[in-house]
Protein backbone atom coordinates (compact mmCIF):
# COMPACT_ATOMS: atom_id res chain seq x y z
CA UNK A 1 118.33 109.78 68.14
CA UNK A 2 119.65 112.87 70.41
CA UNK A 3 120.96 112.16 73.63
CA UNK A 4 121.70 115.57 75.81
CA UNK A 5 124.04 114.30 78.99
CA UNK A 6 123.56 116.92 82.19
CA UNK A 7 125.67 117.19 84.95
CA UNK A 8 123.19 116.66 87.97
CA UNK A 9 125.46 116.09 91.02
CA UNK A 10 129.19 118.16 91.41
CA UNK A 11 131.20 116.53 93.98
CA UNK A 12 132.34 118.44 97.24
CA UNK A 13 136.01 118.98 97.23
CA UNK A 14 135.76 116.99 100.64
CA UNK A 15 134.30 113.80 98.36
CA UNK A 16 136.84 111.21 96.24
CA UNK A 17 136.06 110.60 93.08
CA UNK A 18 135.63 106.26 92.46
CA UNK A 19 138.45 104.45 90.53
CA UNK A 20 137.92 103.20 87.00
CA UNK A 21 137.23 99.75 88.72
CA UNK A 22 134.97 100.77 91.13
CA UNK A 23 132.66 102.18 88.45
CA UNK A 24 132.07 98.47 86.76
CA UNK A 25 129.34 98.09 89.74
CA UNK A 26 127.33 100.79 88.45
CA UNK A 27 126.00 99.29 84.94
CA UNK A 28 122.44 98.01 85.23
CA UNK A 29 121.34 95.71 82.40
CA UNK A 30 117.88 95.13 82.74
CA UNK A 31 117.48 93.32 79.53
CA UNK A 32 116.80 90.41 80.87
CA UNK A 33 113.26 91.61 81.89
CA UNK A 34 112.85 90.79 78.38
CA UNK A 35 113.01 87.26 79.38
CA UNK A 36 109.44 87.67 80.95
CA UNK A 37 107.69 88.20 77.50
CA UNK A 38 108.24 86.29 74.07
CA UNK A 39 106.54 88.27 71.14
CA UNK A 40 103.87 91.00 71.42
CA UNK A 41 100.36 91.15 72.87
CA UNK A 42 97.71 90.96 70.29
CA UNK A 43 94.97 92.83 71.97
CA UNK A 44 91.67 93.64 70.23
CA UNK A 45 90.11 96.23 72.21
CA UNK A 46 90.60 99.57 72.67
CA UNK A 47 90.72 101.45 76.47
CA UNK A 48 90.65 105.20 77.50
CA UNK A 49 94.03 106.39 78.44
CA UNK A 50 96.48 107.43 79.43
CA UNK A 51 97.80 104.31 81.08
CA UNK A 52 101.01 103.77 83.48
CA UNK A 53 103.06 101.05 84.64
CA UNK A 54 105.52 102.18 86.83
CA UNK A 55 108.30 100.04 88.62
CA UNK A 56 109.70 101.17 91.84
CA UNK A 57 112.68 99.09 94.06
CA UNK A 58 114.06 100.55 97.39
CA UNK A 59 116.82 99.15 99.43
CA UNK A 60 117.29 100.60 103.04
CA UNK A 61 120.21 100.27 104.51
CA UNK A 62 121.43 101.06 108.15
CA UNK A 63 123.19 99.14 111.20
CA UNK A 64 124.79 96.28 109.18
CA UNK A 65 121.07 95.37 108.16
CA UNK A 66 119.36 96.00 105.04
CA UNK A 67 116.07 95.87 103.36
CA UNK A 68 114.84 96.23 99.59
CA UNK A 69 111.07 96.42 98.44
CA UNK A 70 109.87 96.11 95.08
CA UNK A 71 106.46 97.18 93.95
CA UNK A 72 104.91 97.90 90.69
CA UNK A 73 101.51 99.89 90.37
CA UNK A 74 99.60 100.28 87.37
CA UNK A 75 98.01 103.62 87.19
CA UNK A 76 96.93 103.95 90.89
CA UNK A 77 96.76 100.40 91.68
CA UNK A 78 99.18 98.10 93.58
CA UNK A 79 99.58 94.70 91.51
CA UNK A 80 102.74 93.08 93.10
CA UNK A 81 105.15 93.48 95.36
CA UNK A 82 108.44 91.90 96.96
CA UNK A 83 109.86 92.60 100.80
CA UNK A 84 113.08 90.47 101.95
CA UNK A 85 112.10 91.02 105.31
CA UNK A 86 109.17 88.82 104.44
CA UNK A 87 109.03 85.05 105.71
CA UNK A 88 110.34 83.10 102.69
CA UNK A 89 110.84 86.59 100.14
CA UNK A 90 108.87 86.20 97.19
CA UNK A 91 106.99 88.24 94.84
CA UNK A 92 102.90 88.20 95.69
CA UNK A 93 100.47 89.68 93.59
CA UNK A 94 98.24 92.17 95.13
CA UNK A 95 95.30 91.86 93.28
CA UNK A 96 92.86 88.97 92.98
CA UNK A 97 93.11 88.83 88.94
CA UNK A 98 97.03 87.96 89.17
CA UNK A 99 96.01 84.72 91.07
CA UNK A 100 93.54 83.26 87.96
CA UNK A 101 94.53 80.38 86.21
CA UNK A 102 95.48 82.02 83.65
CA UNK A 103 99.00 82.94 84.73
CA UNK A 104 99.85 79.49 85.25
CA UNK A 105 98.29 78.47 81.86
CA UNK A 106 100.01 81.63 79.74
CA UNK A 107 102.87 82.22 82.11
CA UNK A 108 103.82 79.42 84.55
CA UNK A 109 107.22 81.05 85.56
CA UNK A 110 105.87 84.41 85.77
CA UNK A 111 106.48 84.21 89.35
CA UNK A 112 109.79 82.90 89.51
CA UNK A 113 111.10 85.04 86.59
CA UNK A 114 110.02 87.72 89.15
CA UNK A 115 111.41 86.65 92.02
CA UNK A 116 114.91 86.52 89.99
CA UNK A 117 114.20 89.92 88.56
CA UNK A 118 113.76 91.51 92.20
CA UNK A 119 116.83 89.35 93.36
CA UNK A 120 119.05 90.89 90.61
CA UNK A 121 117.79 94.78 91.05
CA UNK A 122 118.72 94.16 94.44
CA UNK A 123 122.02 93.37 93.86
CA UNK A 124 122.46 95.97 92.07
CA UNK A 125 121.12 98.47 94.01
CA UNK A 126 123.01 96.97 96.82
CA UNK A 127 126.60 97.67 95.13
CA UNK A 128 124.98 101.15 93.88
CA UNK A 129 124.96 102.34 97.26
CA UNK A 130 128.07 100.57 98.88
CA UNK A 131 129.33 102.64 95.84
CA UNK A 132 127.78 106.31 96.56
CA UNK A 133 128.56 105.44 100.40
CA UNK A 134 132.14 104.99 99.90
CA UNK A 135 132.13 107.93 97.17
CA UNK A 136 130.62 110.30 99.70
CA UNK A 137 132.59 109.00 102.67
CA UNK A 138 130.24 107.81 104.96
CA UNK A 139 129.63 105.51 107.79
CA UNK A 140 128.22 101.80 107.24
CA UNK A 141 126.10 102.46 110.14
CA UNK A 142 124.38 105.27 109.09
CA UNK A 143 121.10 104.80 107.22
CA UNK A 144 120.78 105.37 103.56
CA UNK A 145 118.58 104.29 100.83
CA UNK A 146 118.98 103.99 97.00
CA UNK A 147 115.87 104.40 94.60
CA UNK A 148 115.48 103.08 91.46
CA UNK A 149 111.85 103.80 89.27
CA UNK A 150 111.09 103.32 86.01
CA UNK A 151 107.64 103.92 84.36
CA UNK A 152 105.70 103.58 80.81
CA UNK A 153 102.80 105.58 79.34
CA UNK A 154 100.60 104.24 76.51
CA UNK A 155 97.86 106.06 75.13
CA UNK A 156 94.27 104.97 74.07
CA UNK A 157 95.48 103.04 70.89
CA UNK A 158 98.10 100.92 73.10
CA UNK A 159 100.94 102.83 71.49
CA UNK A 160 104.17 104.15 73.63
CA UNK A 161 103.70 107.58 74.85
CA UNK A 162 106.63 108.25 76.99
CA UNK A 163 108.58 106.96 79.83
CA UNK A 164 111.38 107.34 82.37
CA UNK A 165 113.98 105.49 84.30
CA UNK A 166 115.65 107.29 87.43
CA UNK A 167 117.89 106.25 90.71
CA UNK A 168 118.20 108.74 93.43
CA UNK A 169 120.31 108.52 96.47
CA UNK A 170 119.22 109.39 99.81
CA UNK A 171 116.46 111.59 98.02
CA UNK A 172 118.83 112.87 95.89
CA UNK A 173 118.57 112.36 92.20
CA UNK A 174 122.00 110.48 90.43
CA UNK A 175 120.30 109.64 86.79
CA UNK A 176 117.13 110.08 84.88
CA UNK A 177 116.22 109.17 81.55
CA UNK A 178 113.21 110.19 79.85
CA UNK A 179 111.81 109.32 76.87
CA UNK A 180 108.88 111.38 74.92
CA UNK A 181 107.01 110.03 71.80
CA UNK A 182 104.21 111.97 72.61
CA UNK A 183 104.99 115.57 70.74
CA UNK A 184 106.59 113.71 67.54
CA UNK A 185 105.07 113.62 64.03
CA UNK A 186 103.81 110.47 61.95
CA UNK A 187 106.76 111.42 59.69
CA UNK A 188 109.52 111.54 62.62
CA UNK A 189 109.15 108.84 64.77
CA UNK A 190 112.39 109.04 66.96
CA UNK A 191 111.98 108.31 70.08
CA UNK A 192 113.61 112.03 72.05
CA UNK A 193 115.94 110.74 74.63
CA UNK A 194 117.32 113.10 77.71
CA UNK A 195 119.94 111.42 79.97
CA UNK A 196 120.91 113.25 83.26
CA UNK A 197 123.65 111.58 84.89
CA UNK A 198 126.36 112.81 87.55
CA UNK A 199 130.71 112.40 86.77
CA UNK A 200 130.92 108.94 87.47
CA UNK A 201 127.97 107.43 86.78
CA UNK A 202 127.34 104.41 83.96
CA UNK A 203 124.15 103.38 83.31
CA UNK A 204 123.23 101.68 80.13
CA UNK A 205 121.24 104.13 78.50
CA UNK A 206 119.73 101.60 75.07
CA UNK A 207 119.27 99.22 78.19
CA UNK A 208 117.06 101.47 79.99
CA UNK A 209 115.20 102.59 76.74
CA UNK A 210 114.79 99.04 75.57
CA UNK A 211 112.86 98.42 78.94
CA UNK A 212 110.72 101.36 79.57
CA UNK A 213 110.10 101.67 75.20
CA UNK A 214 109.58 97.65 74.84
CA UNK A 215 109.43 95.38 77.98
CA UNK A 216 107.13 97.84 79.72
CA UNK A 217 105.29 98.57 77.33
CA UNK A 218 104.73 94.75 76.41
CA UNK A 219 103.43 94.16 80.72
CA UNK A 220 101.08 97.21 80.84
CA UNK A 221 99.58 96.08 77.78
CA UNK A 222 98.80 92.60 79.44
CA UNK A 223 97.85 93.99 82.71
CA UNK A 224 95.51 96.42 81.32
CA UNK A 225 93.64 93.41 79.58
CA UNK A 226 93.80 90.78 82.28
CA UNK A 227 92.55 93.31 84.48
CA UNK A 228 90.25 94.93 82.54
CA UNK A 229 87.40 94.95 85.23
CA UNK A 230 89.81 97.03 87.76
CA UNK A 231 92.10 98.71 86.44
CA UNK A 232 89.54 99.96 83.60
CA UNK A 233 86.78 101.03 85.44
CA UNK A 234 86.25 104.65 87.35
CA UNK A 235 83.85 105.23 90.59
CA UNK A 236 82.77 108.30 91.23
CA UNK A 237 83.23 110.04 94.88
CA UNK A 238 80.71 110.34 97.60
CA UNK A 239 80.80 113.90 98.40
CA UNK A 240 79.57 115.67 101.03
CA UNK A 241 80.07 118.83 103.20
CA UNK A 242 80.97 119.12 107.18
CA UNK A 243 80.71 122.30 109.11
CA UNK A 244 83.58 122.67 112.13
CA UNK A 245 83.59 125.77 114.22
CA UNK A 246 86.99 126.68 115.28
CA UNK A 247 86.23 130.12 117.36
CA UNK A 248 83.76 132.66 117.64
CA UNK A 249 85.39 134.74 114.76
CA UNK A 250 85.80 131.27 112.38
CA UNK A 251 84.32 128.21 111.45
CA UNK A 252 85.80 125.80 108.83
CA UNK A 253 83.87 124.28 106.31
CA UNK A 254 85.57 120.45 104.74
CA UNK A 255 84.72 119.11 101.52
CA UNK A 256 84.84 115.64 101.30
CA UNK A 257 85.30 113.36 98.69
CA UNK A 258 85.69 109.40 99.33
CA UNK A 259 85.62 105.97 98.02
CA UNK A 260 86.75 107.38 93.79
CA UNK A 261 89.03 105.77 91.37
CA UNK A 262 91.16 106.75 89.57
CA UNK A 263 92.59 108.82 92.22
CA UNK A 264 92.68 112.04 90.05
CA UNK A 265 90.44 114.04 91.51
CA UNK A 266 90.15 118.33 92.03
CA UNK A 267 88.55 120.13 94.60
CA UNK A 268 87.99 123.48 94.61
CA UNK A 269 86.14 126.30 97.11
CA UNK A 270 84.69 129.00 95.69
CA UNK A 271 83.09 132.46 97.27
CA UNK A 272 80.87 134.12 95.60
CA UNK A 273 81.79 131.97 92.59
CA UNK A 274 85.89 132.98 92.65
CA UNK A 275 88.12 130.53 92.95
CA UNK A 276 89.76 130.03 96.76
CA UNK A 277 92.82 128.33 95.76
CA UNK A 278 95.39 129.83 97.24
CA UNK A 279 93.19 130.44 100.85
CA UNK A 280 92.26 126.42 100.88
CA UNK A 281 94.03 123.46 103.20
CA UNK A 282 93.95 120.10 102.16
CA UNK A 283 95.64 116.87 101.93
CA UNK A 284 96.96 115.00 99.07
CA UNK A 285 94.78 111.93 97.54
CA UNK A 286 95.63 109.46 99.58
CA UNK A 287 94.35 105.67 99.14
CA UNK A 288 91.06 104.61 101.31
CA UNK A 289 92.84 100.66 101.81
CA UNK A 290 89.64 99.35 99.45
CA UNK A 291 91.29 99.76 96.09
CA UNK A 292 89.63 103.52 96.64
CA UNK A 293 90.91 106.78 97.16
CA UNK A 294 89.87 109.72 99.70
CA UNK A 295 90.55 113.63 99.60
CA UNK A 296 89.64 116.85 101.66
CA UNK A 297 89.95 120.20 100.81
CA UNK A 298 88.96 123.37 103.24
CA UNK A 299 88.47 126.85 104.18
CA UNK A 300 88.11 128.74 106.47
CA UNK A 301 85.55 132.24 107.07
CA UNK A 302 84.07 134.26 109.55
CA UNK A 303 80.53 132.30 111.38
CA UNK A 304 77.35 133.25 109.41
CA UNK A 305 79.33 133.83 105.50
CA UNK A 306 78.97 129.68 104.94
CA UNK A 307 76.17 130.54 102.23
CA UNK A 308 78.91 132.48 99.96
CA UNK A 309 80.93 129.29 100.01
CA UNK A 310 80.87 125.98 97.12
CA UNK A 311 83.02 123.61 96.68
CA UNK A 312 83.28 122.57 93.07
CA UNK A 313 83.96 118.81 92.36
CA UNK A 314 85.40 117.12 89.07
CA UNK A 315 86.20 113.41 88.64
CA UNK A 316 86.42 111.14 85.31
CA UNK A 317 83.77 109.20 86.57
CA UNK A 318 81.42 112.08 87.18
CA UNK A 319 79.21 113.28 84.03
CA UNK A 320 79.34 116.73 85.23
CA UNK A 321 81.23 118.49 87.82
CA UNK A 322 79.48 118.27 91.43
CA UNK A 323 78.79 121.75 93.24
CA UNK A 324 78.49 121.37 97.08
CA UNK A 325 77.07 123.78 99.73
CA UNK A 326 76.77 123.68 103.42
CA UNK A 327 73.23 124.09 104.59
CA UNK A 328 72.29 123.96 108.21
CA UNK A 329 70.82 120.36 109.05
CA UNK A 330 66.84 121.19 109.21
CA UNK A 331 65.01 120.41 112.13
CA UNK A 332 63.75 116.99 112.34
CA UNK A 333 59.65 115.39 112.55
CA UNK A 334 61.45 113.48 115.51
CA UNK A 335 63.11 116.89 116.91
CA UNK A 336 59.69 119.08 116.11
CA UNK A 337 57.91 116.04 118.48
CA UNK A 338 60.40 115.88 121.20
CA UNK A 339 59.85 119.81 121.54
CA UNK A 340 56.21 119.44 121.11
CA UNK A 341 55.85 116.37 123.77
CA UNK A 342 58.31 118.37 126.10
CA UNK A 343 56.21 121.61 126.20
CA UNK A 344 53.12 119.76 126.16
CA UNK A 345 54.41 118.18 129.67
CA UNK A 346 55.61 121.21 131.10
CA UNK A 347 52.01 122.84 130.63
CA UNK A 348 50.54 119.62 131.59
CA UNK A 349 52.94 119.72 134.92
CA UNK A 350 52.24 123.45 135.42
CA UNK A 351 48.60 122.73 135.24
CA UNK A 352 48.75 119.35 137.57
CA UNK A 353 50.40 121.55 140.14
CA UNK A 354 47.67 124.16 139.65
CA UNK A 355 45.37 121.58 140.47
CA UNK A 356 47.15 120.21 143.51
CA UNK A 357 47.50 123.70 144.66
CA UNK A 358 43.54 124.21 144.20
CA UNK A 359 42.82 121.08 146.18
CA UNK A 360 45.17 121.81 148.94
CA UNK A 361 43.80 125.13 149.43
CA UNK A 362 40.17 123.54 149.46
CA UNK A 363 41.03 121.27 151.76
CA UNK A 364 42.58 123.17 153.64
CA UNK A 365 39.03 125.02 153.72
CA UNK A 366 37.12 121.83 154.41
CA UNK A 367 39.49 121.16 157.37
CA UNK A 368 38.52 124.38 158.89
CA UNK A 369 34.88 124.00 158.03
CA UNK A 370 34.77 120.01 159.98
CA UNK A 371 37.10 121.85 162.75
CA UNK A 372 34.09 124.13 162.98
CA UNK A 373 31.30 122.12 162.91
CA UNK A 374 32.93 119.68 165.24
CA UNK A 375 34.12 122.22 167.58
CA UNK A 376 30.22 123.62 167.17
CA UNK A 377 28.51 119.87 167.50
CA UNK A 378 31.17 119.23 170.53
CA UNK A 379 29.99 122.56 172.15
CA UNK A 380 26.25 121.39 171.83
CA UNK A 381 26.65 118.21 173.21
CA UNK A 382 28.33 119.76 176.49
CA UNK A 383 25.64 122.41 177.00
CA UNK A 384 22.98 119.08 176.66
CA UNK A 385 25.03 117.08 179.09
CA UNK A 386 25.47 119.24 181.98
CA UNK A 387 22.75 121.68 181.19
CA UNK A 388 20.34 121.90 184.67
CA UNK A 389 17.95 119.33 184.99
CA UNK A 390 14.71 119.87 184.49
């Protein structure tokens, strides 16, 4: 077994470098994660893969008041998690097949075990970053954070793959190990190891391979066949197309794609069947709060070119890749009657007032003809009253 040690963090002259004591704090031992499992998994069945369990604790720190979060995901699913600023911290399971009777039938002190697990990486990262903030000499009351993640791979046959184990400080990396069975021969099966590590730092190296190699390993396998139904399956995305005029000079066209799992996913624009990538916006997958994931991807173009545009769609879960276009919504039987029924009563309104008009006009006419008459009957009348007698 190789193991390359790099230099990844060089002290300021401004920093102090820890005593010999001081460094005691920083040896993790997480072998007693393998506590949690007594013997291998004998699992029948075989499952696509790649596969991931990864393990991720943060503790915040700032203002004499501190918080640390544990989660652990497999693939792109949230199983459990652990918050101290909880009521009554304690490690819940996320998903609905963690809470069958099974756990308490195979595993009745998974949950404890947990708890005790989270409890102890907190400690540790707790001292971890008293450490680094006294190395670095910096203010209690200034907020920091300390990282620690370690993930497993196994392939379609439920062997190791690869893994890694890492802590970073304040975003900045202080040791990584990875492992990589993944390139080796059946005739060399030596596990490649790569350590990274700053001056002062003293992880237990076989400790963090015996996790991410064995104890890992040994969960994911377990996870992946309890949970079979969810973390097995892959939906494919509803996809569609939405049209967004910016200007007068530019419109932007948005592919969509929601409601997929696994969340790796590619969307790309094409015009005129090349490849847009380096002219398209978009966000990164992000998760939909169902168990589902969501992604956009868009360009933009001058008004009137939206026929030159695609946007190409590939997912596991699709049998072929999806090819989208924009088309202008068509008109409607409900649009095409609306304009029918609203010309139909303007011409029926132009032609009532044509009538109305008519009939005024007559009787107008008829008012002057009765004036007439009446005028002519009254003048008769006169001449017969006072005409001379006879």
């Amino acid at each position: 077994m190789g193991v390359t040690v790099v230099s990844s963090i060089k002290p300021s002259p401004s920093t102090r470098v820890a005593s010999p004591h001081t460094l005691r704090v920083w040896v993790m031992e997480p072998r007693p994660l393998l506590l949690m499992l007594s013997g291998a998994l004998a699992l029948t069945q075989t499952w696509a893969g790649p596969h991931t369990l990864t393990l991720s604790g943060t503790l915040l720190s700032g203002l004499g008041e501190s918080q640390y979060i544990g989660v652990a995901y497999v693939d792109d699913t949230e199983i459990v998690r652990y918050d101290t600023n909880t009521p009554n911290a304690r490690v819940q399971p996320r998903v609905p097949w963690l809470e069958s009777p099974w756990v308490e039938q195979e595993y009745p002190d998974m949950w404890e075990e947990q708890k005790r697990i989270c409890k102890q990486c907190e400690q540790i990262c707790r001292a971890k970053l008293n450490n680094l903030r006294h190395y670095y000499n910096q203010s209690e009351d200034g907020f920091h954070n300390f990282q620690v993640t370690s993930a497993c791979v196994v392939g379609s046959d439920r062997s190791f793959l690869r893994g890694y184990s890492h802590t970073a400080y304040d975003g900045t990396e202080t040791f990584t190990l990875n492992l990589d069975l993944s390139s080796t021969t059946e005739a060399k099966k030596t596990t490649q190891i790569t350590v990274q590590r700053d001056l002062f730092h003293q992880d237990d190296v076989e400790g963090w391979r015996a996790y991410v190699e064995n104890t890992c390993v040994h969960w994911l396998r377990l996870f992946l066949e309890k949970g079979k139904e969810t973390l097995l399956r892959a939906d494919p995305p509803k996809t569609h197309v939405t049209h967004h005029p910016i200007s007068d000079h530019e419109v932007t066209l948005k592919c969509w794609a929601l409601g997929f799992y696994p969340s790796d996913i590619t969307l790309t624009w094409q015009r005129d069947r090349e490849d847009l990538t380096q002219d398209m916006e978009f966000v990164e997958t992000r998760p939909a709060g169902d168990g589902t994931f969501q992604k956009w991807a868009a360009v933009a173009m001058p008004p009137g070119e939206e026929q030159r545009y695609t946007c190409r769609v590939q997912h596991q879960a699709l049998p072929e890749p999806l090819t989208l276009r924009w088309d202008p919504p068509p008109q409607t039987t409900m649009t095409t009657v609306a304009i029918t029924a609203a010309a139909l009563g303007l011409l029926g309104a132009v032609a009532a007032g044509a009538v109305l008009w008519r009939r005024r006009r007559s009787g107008k006419g008829r008012e002057r003809y009765s004036q007439a008459a009446c005028s002519d009957s009254a003048q008769g009348s006169d001449v017969s009253l006072t005409g001379p007698k006879g």
